[in-house]
Protein backbone atom coordinates (compact mmCIF):
# COMPACT_ATOMS: atom_id res chain seq x y z
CA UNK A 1 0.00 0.00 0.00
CA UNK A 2 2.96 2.62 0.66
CA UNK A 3 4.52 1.05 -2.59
CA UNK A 4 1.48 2.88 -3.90
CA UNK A 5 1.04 6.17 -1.98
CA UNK A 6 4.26 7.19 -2.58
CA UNK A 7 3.61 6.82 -6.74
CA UNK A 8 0.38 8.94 -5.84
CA UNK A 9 2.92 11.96 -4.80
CA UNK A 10 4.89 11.49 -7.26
CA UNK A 11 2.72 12.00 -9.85
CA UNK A 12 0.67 14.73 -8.49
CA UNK A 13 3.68 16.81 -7.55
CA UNK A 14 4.64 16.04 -11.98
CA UNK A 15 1.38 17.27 -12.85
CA UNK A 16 1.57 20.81 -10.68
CA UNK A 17 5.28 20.84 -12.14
CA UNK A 18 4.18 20.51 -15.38
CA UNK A 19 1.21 22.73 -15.20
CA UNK A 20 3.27 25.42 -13.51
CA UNK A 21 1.47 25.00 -9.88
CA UNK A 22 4.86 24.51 -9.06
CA UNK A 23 7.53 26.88 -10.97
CA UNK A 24 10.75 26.51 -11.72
CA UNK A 25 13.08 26.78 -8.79
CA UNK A 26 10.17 27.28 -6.46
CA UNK A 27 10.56 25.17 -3.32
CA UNK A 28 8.23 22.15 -2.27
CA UNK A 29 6.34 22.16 0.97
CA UNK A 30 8.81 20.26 3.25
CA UNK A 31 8.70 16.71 4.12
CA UNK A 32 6.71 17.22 7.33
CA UNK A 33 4.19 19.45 5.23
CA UNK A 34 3.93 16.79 2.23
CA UNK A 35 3.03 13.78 4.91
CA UNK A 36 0.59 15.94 6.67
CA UNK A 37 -1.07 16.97 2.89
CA UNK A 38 -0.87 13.43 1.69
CA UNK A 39 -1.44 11.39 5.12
CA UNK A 40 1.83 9.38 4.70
CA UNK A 41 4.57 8.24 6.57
CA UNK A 42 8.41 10.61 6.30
CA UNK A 43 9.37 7.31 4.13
CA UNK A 44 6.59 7.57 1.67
CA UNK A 45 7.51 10.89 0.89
CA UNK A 46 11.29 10.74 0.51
CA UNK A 47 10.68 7.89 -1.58
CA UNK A 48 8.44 10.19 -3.99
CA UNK A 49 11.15 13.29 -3.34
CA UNK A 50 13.78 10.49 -4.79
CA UNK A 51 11.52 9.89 -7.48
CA UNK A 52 11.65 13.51 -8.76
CA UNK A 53 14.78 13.78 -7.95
CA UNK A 54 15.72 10.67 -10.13
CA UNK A 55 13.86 11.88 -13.00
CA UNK A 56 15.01 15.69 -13.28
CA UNK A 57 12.25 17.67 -11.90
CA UNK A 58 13.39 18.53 -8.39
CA UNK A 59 16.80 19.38 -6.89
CA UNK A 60 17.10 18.69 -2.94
CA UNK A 61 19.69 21.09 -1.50
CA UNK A 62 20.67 19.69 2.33
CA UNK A 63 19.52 22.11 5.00
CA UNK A 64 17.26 24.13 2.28
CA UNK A 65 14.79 21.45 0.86
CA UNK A 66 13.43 20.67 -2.97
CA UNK A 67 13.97 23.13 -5.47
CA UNK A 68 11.82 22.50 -9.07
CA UNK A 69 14.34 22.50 -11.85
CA UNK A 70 13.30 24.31 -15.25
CA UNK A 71 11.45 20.98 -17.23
CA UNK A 72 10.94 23.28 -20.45
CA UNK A 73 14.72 23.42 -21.05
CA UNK A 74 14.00 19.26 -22.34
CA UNK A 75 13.39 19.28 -25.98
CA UNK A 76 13.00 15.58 -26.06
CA UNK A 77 13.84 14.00 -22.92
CA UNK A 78 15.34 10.47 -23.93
CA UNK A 79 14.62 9.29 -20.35
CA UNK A 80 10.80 9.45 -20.38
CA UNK A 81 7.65 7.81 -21.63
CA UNK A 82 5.78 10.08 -23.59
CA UNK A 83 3.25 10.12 -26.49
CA UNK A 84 3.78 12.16 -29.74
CA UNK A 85 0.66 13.85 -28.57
CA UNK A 86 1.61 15.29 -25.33
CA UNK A 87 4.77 15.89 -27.05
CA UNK A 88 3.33 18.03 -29.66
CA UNK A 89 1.41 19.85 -27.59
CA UNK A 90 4.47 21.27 -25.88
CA UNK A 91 6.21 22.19 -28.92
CA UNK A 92 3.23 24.19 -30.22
CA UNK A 93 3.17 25.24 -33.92
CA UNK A 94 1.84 22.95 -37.29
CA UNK A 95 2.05 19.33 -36.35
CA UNK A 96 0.37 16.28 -37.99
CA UNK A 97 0.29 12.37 -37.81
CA UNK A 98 -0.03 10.62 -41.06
CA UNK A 99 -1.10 6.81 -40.96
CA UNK A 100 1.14 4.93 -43.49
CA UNK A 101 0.24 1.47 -42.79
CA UNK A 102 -1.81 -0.42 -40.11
CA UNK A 103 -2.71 -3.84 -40.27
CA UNK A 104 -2.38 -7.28 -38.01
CA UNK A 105 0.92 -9.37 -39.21
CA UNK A 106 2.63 -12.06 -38.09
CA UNK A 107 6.17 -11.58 -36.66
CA UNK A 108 9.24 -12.71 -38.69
CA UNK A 109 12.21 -14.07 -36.56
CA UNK A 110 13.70 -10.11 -35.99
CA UNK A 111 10.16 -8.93 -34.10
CA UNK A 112 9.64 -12.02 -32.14
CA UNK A 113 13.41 -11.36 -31.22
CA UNK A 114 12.24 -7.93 -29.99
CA UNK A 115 9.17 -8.85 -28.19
CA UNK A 116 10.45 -12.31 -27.31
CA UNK A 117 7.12 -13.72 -29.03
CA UNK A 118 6.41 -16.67 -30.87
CA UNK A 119 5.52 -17.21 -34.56
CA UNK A 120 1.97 -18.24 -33.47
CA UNK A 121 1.34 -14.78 -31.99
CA UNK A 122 0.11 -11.94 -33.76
CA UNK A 123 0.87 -8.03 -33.87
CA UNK A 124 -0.55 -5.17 -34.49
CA UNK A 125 1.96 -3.29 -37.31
CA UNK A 126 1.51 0.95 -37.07
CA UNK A 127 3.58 3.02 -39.36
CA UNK A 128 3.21 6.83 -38.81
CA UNK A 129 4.68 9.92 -40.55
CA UNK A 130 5.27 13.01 -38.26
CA UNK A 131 5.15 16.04 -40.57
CA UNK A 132 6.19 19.42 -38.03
CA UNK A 133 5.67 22.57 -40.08
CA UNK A 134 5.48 20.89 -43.19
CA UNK A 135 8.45 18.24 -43.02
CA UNK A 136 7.55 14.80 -42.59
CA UNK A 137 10.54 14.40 -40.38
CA UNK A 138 9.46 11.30 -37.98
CA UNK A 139 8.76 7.76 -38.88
CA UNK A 140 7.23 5.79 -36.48
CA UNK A 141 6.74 2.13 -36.46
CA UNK A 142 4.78 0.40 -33.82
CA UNK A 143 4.75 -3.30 -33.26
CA UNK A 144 2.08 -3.80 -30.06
CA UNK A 145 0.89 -7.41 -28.95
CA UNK A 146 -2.46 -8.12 -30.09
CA UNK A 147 -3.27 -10.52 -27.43
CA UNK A 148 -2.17 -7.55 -25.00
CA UNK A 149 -3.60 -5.13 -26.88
CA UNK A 150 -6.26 -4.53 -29.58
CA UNK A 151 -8.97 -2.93 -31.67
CA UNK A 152 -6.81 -0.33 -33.25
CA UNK A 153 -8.28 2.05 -36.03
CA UNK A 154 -7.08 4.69 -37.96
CA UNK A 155 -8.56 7.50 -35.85
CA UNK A 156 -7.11 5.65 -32.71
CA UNK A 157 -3.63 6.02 -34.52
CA UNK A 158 -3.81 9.44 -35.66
CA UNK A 159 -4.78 10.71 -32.57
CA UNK A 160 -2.82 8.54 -29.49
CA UNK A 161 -2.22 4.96 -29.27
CA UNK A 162 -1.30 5.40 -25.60
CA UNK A 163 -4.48 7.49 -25.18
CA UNK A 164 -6.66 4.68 -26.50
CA UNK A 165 -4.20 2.19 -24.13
CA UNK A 166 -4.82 3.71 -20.81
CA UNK A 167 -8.26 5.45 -21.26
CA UNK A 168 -10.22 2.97 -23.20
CA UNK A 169 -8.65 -0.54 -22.40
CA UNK A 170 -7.48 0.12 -19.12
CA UNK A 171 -4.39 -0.73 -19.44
CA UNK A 172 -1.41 0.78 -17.25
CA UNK A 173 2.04 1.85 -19.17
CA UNK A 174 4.59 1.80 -16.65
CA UNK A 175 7.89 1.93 -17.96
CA UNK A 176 10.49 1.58 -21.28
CA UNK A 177 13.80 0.48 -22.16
CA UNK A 178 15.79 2.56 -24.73
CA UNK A 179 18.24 2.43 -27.30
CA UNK A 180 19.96 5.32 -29.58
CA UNK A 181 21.65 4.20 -32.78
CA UNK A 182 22.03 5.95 -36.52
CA UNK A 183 20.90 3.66 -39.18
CA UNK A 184 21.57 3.76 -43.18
CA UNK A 185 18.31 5.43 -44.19
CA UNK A 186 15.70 2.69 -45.90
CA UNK A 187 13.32 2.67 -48.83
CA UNK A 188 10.77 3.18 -46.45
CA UNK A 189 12.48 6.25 -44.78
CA UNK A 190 13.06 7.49 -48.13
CA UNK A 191 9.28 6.95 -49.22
CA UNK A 192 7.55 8.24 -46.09
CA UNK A 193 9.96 11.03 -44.82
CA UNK A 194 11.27 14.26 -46.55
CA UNK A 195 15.14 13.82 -45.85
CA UNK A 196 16.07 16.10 -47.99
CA UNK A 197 19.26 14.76 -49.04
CA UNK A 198 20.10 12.78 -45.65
CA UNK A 199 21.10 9.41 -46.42
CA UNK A 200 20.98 8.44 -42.76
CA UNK A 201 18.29 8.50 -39.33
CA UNK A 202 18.66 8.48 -36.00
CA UNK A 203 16.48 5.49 -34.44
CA UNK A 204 14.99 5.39 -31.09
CA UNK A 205 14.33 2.02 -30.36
CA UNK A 206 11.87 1.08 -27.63
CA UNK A 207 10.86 -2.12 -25.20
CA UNK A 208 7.50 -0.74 -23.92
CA UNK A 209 6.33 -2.38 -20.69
CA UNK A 210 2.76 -2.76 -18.56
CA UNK A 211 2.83 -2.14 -14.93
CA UNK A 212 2.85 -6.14 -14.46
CA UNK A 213 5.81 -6.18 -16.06
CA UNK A 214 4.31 -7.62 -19.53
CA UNK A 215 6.96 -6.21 -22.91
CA UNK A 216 3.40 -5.60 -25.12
CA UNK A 217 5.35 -3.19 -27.47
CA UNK A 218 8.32 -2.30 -29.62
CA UNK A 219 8.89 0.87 -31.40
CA UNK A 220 11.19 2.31 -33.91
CA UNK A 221 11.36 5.90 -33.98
CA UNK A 222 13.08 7.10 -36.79
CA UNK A 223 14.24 10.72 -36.87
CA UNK A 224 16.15 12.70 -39.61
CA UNK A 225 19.36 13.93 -37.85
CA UNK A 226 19.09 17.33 -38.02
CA UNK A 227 15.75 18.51 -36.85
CA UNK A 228 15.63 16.63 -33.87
CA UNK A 229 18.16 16.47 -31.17
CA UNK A 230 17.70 14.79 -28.08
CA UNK A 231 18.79 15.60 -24.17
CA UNK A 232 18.77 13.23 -21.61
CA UNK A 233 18.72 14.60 -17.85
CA UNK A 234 21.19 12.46 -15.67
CA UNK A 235 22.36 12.47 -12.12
CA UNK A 236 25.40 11.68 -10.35
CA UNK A 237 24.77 9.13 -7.35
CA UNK A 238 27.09 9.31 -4.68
């Protein structure tokens, strides 16, 4: 039940952060303030201040407290779980999804690899454009479980997949695992994104997983190299 309560915090003190409740380098109540607001033991809380503090939207200075830390400096935080949509909502400006392909396929030997599947499952197959003022200058490709996950439509995909996820089937995303390379560009970047002249991408790969654990989702994000770039937030542990 703590395991839970202190997840509660957290997330409430990200969504004042991110609406501004909290601004940047404004200080949080103080840990005996936070338990009495929340009704939670001093452990519950520093577990949620750790939390924050782990992600990159507090600093705790000894003696003074927790300080927020200026989010909007991220362009694209490599670190977090987020959905084109909320993404494009903080960038502001033209921004479009295009549905290239979506259909139910069968894995080949690479995707049951990547979702450590079998041939007998089956997978839902999303390709998306992401045109920003014009550019198509994001491919994404979507492989999602179908036995974890289904009933996708072309509306569903040009609005959020992760929307649809967590709203409609009740499912709860809890964490990825990432990987950065720079790939040869493909046929298919080539036919779906303007590279204009680039003859390589920069792919985002990710291992999406449930809250029980469950890998339901692999994703190739492929970006032309030189209209996105990417910051990570990291933290020395002592």
């Amino acid at each position: 039940m703590e395991n839970s309560k202190y997840l509660i915090i957290y997330n409430d003190i990200v969504e004042k952060i991110e609406k501004a409740e909290y601004e940047p380098n404004a200080k949080l109540p103080s840990e005996n303030e936070l338990m009495q607001m929340y009704d939670v033991s001093r452990d519950t809380v520093r577990k949620a201040l750790l939390r924050l503090e782990q992600n990159g939207y507090i600093q705790k200075i000894k003696g003074k407290g927790s300080f927020v830390l200026d989010i909007n400096k991220f362009d694209f935080q490599v670190s977090g779980l987020i959905s084109f949509k909320e993404l494009a909502s903080k960038m502001g400006g033209s921004v479009q999804t295009i549905v290239e392909e979506l259909e139910v396929v069968k894995p080949d030997k690479y995707l049951q690899k990547q979702l450590q599947i079998s041939e007998q499952d089956e997978v839902w197959k999303i390709v998306r454009a992401r045109k920003i003022k014009d550019k198509r200058i994001i491919l994404d490709k979507d492989f999602i479980l179908k036995r974890v996950a289904d009933g996708f439509t072309k509306e569903i995909c040009q609005n959020s997949i992760y929307e649809y996820i967590e709203n409609v089937l009740g499912l709860k995303i809890s964490f990825a695992k990432k990987e950065i390379v720079v790939k040869n560009a493909t046929d298919e970047d080539k036919r779906y994104l303007d590279l204009d002249g680039y003859d390589v991408v920069v792919v985002v790969k990710n291992y999406v997983y449930l809250e029980d654990m469950t890998l339901f989702q692999y994703t190739e994000s492929r970006h032309r190299p030189d209209k996105f770039k990417f910051i990570d937030f990291a933290r020395r542990h002592k």
